[in-house]
N, C-alpha and C. Protein backbone atom coordinates (compact mmCIF):
# COMPACT_ATOMS: atom_id res chain seq x y z
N UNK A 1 -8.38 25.96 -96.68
CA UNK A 1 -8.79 24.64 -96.30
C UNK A 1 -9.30 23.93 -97.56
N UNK A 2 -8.95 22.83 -97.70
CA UNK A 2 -9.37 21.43 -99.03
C UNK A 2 -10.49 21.16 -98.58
N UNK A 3 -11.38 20.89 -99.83
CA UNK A 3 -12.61 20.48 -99.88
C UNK A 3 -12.62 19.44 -99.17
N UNK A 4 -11.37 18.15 -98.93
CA UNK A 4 -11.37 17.20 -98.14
C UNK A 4 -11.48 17.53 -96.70
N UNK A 5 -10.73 18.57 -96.39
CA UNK A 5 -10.54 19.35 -94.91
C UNK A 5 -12.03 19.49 -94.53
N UNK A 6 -12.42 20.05 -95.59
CA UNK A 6 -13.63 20.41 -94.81
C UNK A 6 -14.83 19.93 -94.82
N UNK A 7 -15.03 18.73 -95.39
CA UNK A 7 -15.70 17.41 -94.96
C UNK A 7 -15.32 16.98 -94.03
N UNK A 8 -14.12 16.39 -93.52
CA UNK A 8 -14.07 15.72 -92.56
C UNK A 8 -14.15 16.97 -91.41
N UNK A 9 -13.89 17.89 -91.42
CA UNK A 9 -14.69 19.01 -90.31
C UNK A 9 -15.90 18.83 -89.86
N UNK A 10 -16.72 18.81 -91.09
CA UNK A 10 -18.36 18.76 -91.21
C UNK A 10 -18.53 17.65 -90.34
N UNK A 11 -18.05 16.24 -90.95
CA UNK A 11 -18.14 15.51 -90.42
C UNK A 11 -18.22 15.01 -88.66
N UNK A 12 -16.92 15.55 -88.33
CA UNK A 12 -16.58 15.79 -87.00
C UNK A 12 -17.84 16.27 -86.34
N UNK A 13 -17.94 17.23 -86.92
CA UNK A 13 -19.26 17.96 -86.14
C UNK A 13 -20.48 17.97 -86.26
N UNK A 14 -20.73 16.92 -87.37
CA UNK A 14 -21.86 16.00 -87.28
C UNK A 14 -21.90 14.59 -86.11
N UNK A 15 -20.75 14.69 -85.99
CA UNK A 15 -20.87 13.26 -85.21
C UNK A 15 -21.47 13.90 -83.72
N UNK A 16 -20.23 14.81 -82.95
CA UNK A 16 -20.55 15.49 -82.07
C UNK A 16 -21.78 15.86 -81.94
N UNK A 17 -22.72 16.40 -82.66
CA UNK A 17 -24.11 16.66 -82.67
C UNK A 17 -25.15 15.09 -82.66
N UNK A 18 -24.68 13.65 -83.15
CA UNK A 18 -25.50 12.89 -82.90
C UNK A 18 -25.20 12.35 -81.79
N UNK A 19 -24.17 12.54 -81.55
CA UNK A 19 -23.38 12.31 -79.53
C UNK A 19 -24.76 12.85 -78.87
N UNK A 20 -24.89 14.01 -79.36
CA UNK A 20 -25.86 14.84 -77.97
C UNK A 20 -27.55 14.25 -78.38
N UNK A 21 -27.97 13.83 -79.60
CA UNK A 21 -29.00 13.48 -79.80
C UNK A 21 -29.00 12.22 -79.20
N UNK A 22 -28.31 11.24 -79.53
CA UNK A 22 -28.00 10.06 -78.47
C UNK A 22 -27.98 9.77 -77.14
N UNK A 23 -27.49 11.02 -76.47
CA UNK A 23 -27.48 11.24 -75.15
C UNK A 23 -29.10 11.76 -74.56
N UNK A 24 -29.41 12.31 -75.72
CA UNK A 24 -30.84 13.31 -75.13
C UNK A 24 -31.81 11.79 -75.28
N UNK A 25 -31.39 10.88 -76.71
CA UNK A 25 -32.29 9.84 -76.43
C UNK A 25 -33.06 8.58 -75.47
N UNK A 26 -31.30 8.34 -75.10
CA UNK A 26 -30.78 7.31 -73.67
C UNK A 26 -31.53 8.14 -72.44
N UNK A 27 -31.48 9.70 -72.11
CA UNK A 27 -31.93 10.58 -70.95
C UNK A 27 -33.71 10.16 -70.92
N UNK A 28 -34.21 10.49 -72.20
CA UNK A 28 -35.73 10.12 -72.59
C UNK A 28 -35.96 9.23 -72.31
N UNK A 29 -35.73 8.05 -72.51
CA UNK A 29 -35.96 6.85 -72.61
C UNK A 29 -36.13 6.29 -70.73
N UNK A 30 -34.93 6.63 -70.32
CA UNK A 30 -34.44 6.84 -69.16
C UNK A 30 -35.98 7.29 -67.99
N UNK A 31 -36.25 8.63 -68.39
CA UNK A 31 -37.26 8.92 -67.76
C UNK A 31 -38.15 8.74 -67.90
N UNK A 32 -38.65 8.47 -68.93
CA UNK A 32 -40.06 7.98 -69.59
C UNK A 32 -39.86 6.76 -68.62
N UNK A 33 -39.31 5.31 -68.32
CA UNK A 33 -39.62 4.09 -68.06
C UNK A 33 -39.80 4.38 -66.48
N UNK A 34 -39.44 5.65 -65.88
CA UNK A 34 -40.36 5.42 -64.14
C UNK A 34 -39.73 6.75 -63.43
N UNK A 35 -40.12 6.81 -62.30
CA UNK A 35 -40.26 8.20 -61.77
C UNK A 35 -38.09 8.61 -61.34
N UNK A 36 -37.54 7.50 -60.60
CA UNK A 36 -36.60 8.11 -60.67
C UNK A 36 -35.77 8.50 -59.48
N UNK A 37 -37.43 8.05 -58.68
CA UNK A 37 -37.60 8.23 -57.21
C UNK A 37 -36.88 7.12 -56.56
N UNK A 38 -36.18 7.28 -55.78
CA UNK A 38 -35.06 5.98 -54.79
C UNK A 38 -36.67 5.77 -54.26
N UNK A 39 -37.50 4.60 -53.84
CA UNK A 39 -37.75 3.96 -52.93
C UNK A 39 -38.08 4.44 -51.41
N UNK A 40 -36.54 4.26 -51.10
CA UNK A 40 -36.39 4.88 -49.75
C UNK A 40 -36.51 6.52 -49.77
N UNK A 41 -36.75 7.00 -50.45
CA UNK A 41 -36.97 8.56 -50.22
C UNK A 41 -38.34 9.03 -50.54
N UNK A 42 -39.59 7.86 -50.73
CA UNK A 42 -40.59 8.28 -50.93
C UNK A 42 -41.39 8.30 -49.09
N UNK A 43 -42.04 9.24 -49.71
CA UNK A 43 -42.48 9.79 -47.42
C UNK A 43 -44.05 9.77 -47.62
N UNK A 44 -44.43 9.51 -46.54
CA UNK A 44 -45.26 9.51 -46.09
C UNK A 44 -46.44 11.17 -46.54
N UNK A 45 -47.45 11.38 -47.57
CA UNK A 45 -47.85 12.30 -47.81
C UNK A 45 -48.88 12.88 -46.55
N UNK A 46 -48.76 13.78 -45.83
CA UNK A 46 -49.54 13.89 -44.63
C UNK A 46 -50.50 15.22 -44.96
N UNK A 47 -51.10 15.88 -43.70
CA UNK A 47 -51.98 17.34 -44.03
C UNK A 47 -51.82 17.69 -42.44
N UNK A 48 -50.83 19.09 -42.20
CA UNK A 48 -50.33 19.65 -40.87
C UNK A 48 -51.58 19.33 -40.30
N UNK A 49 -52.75 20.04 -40.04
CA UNK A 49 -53.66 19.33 -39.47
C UNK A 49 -54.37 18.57 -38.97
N UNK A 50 -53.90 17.77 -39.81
CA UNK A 50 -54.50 16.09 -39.35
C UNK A 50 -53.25 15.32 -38.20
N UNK A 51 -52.02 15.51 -38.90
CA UNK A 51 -50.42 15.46 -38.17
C UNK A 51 -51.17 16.54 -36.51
N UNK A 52 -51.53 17.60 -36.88
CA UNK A 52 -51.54 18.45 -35.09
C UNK A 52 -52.59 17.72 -34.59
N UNK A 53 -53.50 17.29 -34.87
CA UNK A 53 -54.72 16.47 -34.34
C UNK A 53 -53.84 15.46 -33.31
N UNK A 54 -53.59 14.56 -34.04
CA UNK A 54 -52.80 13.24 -33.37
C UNK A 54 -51.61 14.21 -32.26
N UNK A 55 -50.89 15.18 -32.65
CA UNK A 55 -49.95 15.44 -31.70
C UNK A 55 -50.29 16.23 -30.74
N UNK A 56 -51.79 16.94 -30.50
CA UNK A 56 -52.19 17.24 -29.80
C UNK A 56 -52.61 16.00 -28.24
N UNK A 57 -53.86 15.12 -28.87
CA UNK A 57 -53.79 13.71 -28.63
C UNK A 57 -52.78 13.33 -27.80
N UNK A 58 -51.32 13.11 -28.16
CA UNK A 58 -50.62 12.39 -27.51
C UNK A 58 -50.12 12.91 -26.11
N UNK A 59 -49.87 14.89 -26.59
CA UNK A 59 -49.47 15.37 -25.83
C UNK A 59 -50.22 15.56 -24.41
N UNK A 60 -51.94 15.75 -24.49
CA UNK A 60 -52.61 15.45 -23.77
C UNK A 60 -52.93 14.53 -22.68
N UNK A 61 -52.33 13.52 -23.23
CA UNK A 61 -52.51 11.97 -22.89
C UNK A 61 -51.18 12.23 -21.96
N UNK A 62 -50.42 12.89 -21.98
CA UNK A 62 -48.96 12.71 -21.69
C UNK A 62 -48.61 13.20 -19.77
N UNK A 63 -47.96 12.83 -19.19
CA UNK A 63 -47.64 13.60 -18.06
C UNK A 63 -46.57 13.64 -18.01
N UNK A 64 -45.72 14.32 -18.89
CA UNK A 64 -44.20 14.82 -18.85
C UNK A 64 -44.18 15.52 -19.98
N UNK A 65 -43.57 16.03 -20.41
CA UNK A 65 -42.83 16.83 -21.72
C UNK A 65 -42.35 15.31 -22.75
N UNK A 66 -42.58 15.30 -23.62
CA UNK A 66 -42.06 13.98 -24.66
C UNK A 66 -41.43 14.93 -25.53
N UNK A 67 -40.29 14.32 -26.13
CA UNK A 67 -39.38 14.39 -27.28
C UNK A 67 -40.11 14.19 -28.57
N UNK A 68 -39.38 14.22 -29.84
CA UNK A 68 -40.26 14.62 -31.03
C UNK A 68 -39.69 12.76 -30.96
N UNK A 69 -39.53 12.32 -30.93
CA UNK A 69 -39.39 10.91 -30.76
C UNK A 69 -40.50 10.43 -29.93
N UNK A 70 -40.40 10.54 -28.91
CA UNK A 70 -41.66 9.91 -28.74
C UNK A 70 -42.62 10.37 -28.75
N UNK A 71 -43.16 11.30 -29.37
CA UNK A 71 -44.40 12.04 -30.22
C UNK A 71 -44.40 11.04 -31.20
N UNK A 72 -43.55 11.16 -32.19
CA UNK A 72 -43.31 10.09 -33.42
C UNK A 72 -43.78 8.46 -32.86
N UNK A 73 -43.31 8.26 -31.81
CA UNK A 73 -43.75 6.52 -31.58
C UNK A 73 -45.31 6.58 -31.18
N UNK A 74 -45.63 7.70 -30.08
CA UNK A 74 -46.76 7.02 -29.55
C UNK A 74 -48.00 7.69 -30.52
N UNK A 75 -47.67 8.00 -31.71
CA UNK A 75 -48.58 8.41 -32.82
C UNK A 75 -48.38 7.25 -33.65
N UNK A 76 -47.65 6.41 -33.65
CA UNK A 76 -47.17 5.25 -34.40
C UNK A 76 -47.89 4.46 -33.74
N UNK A 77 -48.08 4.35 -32.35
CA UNK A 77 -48.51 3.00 -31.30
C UNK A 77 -49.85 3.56 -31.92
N UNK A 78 -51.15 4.69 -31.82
CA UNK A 78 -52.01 5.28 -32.59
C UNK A 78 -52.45 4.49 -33.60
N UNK A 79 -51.67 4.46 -34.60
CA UNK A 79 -51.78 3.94 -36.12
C UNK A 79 -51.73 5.09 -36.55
N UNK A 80 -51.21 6.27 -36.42
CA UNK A 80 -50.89 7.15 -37.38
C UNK A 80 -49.31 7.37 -37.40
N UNK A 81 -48.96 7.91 -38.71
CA UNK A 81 -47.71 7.86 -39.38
C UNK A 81 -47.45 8.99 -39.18
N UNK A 82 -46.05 9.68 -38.64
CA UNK A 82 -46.00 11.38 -39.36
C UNK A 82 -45.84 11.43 -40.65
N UNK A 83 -46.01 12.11 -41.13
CA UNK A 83 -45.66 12.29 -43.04
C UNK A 83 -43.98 13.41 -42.30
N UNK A 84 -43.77 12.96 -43.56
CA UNK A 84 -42.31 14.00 -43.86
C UNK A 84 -41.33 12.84 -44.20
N UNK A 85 -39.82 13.56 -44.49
CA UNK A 85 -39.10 12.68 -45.15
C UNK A 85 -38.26 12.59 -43.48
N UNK A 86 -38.30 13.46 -42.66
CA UNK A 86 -37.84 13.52 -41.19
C UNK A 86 -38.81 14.12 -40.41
N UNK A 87 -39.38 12.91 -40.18
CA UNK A 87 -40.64 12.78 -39.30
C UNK A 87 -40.38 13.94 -37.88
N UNK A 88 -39.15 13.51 -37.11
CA UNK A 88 -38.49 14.42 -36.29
C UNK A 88 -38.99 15.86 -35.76
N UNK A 89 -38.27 16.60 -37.66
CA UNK A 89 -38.28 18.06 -37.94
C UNK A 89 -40.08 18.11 -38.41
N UNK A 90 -40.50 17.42 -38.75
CA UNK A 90 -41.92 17.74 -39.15
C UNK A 90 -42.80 18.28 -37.22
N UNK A 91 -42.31 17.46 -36.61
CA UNK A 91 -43.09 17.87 -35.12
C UNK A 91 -42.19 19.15 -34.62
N UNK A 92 -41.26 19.12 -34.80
CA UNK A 92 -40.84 20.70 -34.61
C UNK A 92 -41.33 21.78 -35.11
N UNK A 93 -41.31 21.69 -36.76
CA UNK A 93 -42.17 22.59 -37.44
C UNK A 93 -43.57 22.86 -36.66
N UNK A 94 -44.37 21.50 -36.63
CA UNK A 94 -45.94 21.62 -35.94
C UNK A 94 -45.60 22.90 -34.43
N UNK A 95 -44.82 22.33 -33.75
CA UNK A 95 -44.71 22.92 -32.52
C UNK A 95 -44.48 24.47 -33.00
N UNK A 96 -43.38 24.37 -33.52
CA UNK A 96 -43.04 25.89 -33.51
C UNK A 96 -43.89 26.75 -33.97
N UNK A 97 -44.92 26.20 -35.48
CA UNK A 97 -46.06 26.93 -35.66
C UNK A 97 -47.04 26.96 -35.11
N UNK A 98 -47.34 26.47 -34.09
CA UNK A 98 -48.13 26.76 -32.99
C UNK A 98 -47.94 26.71 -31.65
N UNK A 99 -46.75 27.85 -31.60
CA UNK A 99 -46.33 28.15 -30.04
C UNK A 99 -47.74 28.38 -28.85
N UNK A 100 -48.81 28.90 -29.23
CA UNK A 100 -49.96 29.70 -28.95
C UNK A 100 -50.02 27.70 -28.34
N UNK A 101 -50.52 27.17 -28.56
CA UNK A 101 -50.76 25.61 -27.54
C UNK A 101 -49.35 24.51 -27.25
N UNK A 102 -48.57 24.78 -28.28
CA UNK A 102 -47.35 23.90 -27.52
C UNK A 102 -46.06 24.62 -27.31
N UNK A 103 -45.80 24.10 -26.28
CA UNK A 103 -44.34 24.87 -25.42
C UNK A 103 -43.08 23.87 -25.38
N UNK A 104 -41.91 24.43 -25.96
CA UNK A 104 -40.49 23.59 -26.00
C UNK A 104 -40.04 23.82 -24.80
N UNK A 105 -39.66 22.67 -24.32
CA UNK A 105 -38.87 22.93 -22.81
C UNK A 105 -38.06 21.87 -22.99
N UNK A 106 -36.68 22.39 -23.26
CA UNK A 106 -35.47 22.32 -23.46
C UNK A 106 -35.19 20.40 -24.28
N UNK A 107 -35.90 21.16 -25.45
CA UNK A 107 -36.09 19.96 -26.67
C UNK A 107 -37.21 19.11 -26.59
N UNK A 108 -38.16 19.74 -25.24
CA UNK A 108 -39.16 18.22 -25.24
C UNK A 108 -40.76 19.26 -25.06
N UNK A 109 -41.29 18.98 -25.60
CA UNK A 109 -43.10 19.56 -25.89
C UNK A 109 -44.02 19.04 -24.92
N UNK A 110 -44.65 20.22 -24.69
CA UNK A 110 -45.77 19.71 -23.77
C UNK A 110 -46.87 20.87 -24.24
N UNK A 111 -48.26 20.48 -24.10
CA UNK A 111 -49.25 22.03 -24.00
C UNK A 111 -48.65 22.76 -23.22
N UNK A 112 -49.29 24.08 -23.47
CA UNK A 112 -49.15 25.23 -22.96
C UNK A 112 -50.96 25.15 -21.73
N UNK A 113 -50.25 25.72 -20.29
CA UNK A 113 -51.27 25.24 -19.26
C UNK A 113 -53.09 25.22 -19.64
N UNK A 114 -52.60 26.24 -20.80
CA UNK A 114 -54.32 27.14 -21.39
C UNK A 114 -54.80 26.08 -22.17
N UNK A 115 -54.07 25.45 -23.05
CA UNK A 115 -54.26 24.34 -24.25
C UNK A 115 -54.73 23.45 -23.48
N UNK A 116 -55.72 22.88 -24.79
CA UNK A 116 -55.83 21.42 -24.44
C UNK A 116 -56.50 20.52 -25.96
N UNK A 117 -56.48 19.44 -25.81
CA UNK A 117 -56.81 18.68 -26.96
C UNK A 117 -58.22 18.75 -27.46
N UNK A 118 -58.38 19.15 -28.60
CA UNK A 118 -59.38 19.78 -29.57
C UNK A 118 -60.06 18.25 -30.15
C-alpha cells in the first residue's frame, strides 16, 4: 500500500469516527434539553394504599359488584385519580392482592361478606 493509500485510509476512518462523535453529540444535546417523556404517557403517581382506601370506599358504598370501570369513575366522581398508566389493570392488581377483602365475580368486585371499609 502507497503512502497515499494509506492516508486516505486513515482518513476514511477518521471521518467514520467523527460520524459517531457527531452522532453521540446531536444524542447529548438531544437529552440534555428535556425528559423525552411523550406527554400523554406521563400517569398519575399514586401509593397502593391510599388507591385501596378510596376502592374500598366505593365498594362499600356499592350494592352490586362494579367493574374496574366504574371503580375508576366513582373514585373520579370522589376527586380521586387512580395512578397507573391503565388505571383499569391497576384495580385488578389492588383486588387480586387483596383477595382476603375483595372478591371477583365474573370481572366485577365486590367485598368479601367479612370485609368492610376501614
Amino acid at each position: 500500500m502507497s503512502v497515499l493509500e494509506t492516508a486516505l485510509a486513515r482518513r476514511a476512518q477518521l471521518q467514520a469516527e467523527l460520524r459517531i462523535v457527531d452522532k453521540f453529540i446531536a444524542d447529548y444535546k438531544k437529552f440534555k434539553s428535556g425528559t423525552g417523556i411523550p406527554v400523554n404517557r406521563v400517569t398519575v403517581a399514586g401509593r397502593p394504599a391510599e388507591a385501596f382506601e378510596h376502592m374500598l370506599k366505593v365498594l362499600s358504598s356499592a350494592d352490586e359488584p362494579l367493574s374496574r370501570q366504574q371503580i375508576i369513575d366513582a373514585c373520579l366522581a370522589d376527586g380521586y385519580q387512580m395512578p397507573g398508566l391503565k388505571p383499569g389493570d391497576y384495580v385488578g392488581v389492588l383486588a387480586h392482592r387483596n383477595k382476603d377483602k375483595i372478591e371477583a365475580i365474573g370481572g366485577r368486585y365486590q367485598l368479601r361478606p367479612t370485609a368492610s371499609a376501614e
